[in-house]
C-alpha atoms as a PDB file:
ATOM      1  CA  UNK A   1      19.075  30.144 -10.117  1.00  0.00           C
ATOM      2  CA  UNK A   2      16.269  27.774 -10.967  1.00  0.00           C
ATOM      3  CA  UNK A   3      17.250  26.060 -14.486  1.00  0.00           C
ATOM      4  CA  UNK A   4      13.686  23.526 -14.696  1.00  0.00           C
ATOM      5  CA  UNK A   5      10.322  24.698 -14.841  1.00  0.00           C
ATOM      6  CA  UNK A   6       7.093  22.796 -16.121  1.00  0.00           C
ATOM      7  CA  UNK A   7       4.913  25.589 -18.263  1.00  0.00           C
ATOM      8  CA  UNK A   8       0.694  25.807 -18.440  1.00  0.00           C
ATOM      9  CA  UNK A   9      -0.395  27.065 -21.939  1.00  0.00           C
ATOM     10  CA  UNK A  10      -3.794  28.024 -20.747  1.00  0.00           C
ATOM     11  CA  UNK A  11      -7.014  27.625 -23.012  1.00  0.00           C
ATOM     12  CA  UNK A  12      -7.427  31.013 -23.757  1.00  0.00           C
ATOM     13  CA  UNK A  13      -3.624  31.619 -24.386  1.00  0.00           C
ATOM     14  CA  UNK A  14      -2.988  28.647 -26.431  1.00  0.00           C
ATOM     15  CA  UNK A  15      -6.582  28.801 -28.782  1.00  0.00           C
ATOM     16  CA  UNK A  16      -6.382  32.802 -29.521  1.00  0.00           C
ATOM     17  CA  UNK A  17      -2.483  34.078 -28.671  1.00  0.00           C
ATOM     18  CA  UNK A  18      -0.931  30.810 -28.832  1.00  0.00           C
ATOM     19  CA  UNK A  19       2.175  33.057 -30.546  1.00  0.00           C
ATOM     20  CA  UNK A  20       2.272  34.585 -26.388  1.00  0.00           C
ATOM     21  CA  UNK A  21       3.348  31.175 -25.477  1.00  0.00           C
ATOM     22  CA  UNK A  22       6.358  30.446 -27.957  1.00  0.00           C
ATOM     23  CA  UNK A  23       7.647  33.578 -27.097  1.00  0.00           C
ATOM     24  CA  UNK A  24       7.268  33.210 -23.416  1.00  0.00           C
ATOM     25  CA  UNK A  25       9.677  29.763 -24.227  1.00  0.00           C
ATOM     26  CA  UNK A  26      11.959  31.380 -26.500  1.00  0.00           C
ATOM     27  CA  UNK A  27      12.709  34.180 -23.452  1.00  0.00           C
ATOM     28  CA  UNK A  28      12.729  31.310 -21.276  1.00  0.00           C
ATOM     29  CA  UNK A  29      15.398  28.990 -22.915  1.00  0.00           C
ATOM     30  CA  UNK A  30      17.410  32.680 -24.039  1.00  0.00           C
ATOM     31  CA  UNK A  31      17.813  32.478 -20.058  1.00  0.00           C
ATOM     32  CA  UNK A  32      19.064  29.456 -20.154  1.00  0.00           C
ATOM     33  CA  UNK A  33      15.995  27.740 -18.041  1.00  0.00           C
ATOM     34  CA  UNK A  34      15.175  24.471 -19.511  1.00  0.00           C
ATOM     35  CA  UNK A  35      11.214  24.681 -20.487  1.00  0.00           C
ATOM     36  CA  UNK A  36       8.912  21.429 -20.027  1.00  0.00           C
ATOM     37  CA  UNK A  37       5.476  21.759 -21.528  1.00  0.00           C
ATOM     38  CA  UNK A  38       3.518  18.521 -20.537  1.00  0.00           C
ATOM     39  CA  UNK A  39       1.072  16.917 -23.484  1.00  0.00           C
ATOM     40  CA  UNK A  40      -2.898  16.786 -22.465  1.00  0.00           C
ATOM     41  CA  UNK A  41      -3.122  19.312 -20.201  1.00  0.00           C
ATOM     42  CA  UNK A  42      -6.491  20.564 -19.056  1.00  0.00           C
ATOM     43  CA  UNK A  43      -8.390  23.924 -18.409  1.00  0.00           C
ATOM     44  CA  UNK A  44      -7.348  25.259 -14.841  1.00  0.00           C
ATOM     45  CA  UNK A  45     -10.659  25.933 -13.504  1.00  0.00           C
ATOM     46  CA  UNK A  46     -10.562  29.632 -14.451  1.00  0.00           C
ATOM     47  CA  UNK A  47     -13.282  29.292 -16.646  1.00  0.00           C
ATOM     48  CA  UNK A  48     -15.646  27.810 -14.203  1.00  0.00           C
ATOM     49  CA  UNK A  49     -14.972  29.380 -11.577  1.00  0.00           C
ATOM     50  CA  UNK A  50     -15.080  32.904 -13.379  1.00  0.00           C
ATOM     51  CA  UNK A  51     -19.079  31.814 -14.345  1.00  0.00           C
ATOM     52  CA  UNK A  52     -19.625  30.288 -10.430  1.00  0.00           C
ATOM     53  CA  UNK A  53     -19.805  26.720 -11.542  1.00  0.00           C
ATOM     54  CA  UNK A  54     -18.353  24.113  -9.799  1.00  0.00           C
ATOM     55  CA  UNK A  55     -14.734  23.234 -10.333  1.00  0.00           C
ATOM     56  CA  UNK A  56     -13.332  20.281 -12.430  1.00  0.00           C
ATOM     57  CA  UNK A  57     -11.904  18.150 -10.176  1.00  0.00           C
ATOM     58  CA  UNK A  58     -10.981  15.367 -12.836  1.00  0.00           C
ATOM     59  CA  UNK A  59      -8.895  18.216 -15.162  1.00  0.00           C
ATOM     60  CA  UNK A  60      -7.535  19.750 -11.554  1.00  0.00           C
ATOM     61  CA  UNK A  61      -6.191  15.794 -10.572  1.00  0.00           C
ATOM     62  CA  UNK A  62      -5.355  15.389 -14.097  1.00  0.00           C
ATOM     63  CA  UNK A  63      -2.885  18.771 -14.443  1.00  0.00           C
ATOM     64  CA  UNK A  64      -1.807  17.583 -10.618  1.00  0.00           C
ATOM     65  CA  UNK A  65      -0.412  14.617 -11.892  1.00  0.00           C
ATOM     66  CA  UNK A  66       0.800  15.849 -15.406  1.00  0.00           C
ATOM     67  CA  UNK A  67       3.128  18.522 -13.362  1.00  0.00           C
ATOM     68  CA  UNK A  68       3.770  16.656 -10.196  1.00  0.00           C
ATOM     69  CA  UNK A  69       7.069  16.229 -11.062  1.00  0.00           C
ATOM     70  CA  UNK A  70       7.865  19.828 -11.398  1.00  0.00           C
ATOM     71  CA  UNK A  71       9.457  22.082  -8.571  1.00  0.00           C
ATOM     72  CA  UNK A  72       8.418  25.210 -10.513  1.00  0.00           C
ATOM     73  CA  UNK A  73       5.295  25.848 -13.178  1.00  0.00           C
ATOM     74  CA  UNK A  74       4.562  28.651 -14.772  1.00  0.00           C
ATOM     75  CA  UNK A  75       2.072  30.583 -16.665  1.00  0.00           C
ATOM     76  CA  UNK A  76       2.219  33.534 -19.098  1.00  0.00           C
ATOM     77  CA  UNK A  77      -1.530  34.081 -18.018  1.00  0.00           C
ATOM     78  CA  UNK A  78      -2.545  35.705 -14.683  1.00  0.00           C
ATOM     79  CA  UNK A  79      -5.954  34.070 -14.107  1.00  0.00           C
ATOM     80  CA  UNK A  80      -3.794  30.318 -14.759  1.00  0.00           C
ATOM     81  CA  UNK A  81      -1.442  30.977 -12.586  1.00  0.00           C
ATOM     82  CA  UNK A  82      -3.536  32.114  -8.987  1.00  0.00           C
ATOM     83  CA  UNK A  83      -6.023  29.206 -10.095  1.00  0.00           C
ATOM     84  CA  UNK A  84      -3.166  26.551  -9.875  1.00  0.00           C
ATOM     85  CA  UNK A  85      -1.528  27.966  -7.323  1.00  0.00           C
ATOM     86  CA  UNK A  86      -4.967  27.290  -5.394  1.00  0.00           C
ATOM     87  CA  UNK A  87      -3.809  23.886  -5.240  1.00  0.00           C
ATOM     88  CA  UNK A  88      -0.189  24.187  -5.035  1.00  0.00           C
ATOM     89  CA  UNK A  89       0.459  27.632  -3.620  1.00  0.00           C
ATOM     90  CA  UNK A  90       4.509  27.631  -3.437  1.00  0.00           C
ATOM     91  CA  UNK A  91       4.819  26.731  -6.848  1.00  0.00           C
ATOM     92  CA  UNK A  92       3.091  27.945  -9.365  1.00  0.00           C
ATOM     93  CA  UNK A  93       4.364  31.268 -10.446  1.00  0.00           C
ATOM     94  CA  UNK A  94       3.156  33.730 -13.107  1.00  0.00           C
ATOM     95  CA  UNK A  95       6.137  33.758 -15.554  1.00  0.00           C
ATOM     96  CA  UNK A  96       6.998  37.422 -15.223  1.00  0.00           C
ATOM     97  CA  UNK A  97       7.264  37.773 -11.754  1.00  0.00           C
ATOM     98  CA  UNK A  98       8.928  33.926 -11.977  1.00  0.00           C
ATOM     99  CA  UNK A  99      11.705  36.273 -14.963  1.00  0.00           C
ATOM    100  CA  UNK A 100      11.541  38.783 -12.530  1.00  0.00           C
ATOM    101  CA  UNK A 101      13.333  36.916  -9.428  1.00  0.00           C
ATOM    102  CA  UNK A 102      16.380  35.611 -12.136  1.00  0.00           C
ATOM    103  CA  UNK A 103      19.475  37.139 -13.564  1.00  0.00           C
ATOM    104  CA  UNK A 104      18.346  38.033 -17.105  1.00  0.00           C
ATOM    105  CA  UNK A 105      19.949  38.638 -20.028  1.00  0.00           C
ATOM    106  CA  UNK A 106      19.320  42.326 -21.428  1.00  0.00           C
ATOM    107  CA  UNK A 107      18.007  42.777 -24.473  1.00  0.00           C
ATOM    108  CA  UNK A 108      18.241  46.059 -26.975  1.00  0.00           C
ATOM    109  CA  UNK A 109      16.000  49.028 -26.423  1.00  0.00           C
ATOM    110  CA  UNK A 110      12.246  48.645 -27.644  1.00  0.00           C
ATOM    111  CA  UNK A 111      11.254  51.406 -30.438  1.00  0.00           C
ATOM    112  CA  UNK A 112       8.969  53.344 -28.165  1.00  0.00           C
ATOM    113  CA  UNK A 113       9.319  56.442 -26.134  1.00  0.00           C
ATOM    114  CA  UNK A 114       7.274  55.327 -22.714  1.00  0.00           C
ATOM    115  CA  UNK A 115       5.794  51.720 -21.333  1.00  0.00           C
ATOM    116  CA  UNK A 116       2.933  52.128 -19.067  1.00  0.00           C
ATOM    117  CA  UNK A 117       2.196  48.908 -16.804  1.00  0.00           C
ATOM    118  CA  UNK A 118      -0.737  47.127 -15.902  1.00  0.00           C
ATOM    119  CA  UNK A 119      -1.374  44.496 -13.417  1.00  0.00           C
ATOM    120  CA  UNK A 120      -3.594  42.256 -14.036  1.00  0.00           C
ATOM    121  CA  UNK A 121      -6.136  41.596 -10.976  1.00  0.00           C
ATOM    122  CA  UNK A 122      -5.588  37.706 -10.892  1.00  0.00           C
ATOM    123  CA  UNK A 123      -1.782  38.586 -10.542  1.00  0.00           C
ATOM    124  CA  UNK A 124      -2.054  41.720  -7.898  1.00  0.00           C
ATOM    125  CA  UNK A 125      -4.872  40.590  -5.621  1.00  0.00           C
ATOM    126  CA  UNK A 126      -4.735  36.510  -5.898  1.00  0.00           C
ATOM    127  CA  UNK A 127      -1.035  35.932  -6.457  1.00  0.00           C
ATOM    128  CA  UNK A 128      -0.184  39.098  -4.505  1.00  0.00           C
ATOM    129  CA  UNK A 129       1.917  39.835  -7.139  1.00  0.00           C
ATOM    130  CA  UNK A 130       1.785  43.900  -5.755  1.00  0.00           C
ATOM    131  CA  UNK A 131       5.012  45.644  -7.031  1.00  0.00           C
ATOM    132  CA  UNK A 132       5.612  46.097 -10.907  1.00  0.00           C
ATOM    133  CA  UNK A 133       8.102  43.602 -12.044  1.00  0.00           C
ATOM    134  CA  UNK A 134      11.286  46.131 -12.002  1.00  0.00           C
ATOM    135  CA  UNK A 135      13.899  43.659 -12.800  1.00  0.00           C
ATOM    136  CA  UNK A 136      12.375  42.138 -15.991  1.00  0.00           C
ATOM    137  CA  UNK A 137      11.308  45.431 -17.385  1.00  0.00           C
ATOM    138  CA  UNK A 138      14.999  47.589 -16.866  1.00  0.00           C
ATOM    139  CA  UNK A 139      15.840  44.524 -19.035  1.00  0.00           C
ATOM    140  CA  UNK A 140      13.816  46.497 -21.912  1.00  0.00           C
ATOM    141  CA  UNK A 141      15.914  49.925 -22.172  1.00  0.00           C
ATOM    142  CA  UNK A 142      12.596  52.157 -22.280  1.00  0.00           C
ATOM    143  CA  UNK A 143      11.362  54.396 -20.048  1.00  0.00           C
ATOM    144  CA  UNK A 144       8.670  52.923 -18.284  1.00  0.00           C
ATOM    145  CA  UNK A 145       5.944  53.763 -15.198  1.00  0.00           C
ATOM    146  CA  UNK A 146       2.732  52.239 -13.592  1.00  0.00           C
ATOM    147  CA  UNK A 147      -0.545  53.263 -15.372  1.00  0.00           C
ATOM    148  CA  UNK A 148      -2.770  55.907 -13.738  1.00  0.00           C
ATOM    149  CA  UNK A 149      -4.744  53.092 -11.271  1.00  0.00           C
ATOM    150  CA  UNK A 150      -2.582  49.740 -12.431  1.00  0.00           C
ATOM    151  CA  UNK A 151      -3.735  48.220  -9.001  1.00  0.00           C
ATOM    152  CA  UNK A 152      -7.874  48.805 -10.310  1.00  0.00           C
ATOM    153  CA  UNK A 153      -9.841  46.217 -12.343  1.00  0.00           C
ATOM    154  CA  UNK A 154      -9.801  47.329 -16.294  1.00  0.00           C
ATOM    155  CA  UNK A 155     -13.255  45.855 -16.528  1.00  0.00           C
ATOM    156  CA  UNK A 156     -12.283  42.550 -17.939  1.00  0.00           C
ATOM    157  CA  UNK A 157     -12.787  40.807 -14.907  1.00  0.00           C
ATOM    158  CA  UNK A 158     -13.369  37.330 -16.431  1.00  0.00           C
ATOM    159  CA  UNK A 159     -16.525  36.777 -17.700  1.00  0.00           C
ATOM    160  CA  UNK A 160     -17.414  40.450 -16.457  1.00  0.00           C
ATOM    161  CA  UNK A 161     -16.590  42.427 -19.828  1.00  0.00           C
ATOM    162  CA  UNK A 162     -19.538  40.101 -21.099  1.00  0.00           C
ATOM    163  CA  UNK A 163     -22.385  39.805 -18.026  1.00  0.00           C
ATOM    164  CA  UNK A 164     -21.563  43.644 -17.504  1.00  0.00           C
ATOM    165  CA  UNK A 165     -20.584  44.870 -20.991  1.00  0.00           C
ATOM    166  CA  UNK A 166     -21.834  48.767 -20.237  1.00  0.00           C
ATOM    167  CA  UNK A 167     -19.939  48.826 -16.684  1.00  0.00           C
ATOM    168  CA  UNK A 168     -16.891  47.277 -18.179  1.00  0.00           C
ATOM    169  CA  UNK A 169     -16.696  49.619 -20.669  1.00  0.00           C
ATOM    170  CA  UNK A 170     -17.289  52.502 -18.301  1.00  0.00           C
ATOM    171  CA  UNK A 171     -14.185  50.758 -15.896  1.00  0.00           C
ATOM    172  CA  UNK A 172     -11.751  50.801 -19.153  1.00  0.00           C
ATOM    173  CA  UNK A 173     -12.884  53.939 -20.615  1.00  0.00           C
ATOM    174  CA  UNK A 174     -11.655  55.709 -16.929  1.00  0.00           C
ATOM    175  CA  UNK A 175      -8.624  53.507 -16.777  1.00  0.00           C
ATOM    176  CA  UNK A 176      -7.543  54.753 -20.386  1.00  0.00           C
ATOM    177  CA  UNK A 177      -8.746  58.169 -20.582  1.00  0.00           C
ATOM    178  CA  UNK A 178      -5.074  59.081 -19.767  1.00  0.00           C
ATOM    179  CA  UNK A 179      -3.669  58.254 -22.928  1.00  0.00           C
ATOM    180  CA  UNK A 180      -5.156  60.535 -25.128  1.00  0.00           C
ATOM    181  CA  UNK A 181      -3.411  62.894 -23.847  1.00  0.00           C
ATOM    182  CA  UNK A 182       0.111  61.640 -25.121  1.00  0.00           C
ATOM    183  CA  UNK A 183      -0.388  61.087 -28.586  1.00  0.00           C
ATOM    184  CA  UNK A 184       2.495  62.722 -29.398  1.00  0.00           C
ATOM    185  CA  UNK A 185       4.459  59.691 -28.260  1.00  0.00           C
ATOM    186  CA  UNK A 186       5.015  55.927 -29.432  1.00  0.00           C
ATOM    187  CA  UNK A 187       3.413  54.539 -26.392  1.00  0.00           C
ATOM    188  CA  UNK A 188       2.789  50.973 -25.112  1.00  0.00           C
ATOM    189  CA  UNK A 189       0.674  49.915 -22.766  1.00  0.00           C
ATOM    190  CA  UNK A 190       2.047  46.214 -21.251  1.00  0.00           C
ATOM    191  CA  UNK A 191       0.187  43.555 -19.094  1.00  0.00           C
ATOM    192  CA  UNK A 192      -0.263  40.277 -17.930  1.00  0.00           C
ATOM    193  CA  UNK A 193      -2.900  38.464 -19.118  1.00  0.00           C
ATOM    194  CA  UNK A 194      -4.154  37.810 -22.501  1.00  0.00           C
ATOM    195  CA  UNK A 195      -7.782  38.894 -20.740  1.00  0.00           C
ATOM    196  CA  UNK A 196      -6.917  42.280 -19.829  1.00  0.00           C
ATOM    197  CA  UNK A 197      -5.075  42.690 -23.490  1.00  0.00           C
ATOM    198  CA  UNK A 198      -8.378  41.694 -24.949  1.00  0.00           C
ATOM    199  CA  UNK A 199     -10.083  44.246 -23.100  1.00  0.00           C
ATOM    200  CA  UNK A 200      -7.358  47.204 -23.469  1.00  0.00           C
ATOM    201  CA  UNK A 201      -6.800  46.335 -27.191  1.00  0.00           C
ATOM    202  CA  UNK A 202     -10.530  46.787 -27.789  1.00  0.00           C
ATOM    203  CA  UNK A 203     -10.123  50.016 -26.047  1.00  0.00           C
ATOM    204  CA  UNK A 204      -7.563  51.627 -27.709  1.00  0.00           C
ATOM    205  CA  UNK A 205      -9.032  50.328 -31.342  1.00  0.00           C
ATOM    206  CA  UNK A 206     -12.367  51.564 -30.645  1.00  0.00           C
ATOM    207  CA  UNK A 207     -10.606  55.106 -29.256  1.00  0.00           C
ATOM    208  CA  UNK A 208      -8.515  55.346 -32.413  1.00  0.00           C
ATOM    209  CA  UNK A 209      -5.097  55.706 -30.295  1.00  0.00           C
ATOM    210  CA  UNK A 210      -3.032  54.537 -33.124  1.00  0.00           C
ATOM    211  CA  UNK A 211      -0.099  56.003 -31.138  1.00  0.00           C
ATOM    212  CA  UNK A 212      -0.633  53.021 -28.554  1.00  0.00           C
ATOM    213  CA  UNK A 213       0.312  49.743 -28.884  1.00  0.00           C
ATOM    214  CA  UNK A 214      -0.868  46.685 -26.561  1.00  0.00           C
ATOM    215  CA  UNK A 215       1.396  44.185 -25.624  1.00  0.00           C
ATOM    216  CA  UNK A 216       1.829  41.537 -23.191  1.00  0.00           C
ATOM    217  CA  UNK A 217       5.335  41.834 -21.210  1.00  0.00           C
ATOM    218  CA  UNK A 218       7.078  38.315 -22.530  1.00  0.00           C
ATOM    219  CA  UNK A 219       6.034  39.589 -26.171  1.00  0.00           C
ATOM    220  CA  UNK A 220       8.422  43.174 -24.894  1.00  0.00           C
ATOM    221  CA  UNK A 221      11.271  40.901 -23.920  1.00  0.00           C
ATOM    222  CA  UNK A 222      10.926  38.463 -26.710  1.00  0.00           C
ATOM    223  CA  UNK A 223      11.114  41.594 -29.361  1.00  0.00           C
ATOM    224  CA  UNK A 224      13.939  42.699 -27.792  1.00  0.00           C
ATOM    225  CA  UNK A 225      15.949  39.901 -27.720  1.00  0.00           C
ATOM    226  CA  UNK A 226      15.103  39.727 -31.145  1.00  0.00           C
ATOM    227  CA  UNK A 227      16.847  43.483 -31.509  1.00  0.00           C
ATOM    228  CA  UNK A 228      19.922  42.669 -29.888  1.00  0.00           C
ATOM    229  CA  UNK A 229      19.860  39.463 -32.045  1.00  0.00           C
ATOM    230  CA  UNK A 230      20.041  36.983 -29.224  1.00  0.00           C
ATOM    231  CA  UNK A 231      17.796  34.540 -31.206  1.00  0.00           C
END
């Protein structure tokens, strides 16, 4: 059981679902893994390399040295996690696969009736992150499945969902056209990466599926620790 790990905020994460983060930590320390979350850390090169610039090498060297110390980072975002693990590839982990190889603690059943899973691109092609995370979602006592096409792009892409705003729509619209379907049921839809969120939450508003709810899979566990009162 791996007890340390050093933890990336991300820009993204950090400036617009900087909640994703504490409750990433609070499901970390619940599992009794000590959390270290280094001071000054820089953008990962996502951005960048998402718009074809050249990377950062100072913020890369920088974050090098800030977690060279650490065994084991993680990140609650996707498109972190396979850019830092272009530099150290054995170990930087996206946190939910990282949950998923532990012995967790189970939490109390999430007020839904299904959980459909995404996976994020960044995860399932770069990190090769290709099976759901099984483990860390029985922890959430609700019925739960792969999305129709979880493996396919939903059109955020990166900067994608803004270069190619009519295609991207055209990639979610396809990708969520299953849903309206079941709105007989207290549905959520789960992934991982604040990206993809954006792009499904937009979705779902602009659809009116008020019988779907978006989440990102440390905010599932987090809530239901919070059920079974663990915090």
């Amino acid at each position: 059981k791996v007890n340390h790990v050093g933890y990336f905020t991300g820009c993204l994460t950090e400036g617009v679902y900087r909640e994703l983060n504490f409750a990433t930590i609070r499901i970390l320390t619940a599992n009794q893994i000590q959390v270290d979350v280094p001071k000054s850390q820089k953008c990962c090169g996502a951005v960048t390399s998402h718009m074809g610039l050249p990377d950062s090498l100072s913020d890369k060297m920088a974050n090098s040295v800030l977690f060279q110390d650490h065994s084991i980072v993680v990140s609650n975002t996707s498109g972190c996690s396979f850019e830092l693990s272009k530099s150290n590839p054995n170990k930087v982990f996206d946190v939910i696969y990282f949950l998923n190889s532990q012995a967790l603690l189970k939490g109390a059943p999430l007020p839904a009736d299904h959980i459909f899973v995404d996976l994020p691109c960044h995860s399932y092609h770069g990190l090769k992150n290709q099976k759901p995370p099984t483990n860390f979602l029985n922890q959430l006592g609700v019925e739960w499945s792969l999305a129709p096409n979880a493996d396919m792009c939903c059109g955020a892409g990166g900067s994608y969902q803004m270069s190619h705003t009519e295609n991207a729509d055209q990639i979610i619209g396809d990708k969520g056209d299953f849903l309206k379907a079941l709105k007989d049921k207290r549905i959520i839809l789960t992934t991982g990466n604040p990206v993809c969120m954006m792009q499904w939450s937009r979705y779902v508003k602009e659809q009116k599926l008020t019988h779907v709810t978006v989440k990102h899979f440390a905010e599932l566990l987090d809530e239901s620790y919070r059920l079974a009162k663990i915090y």
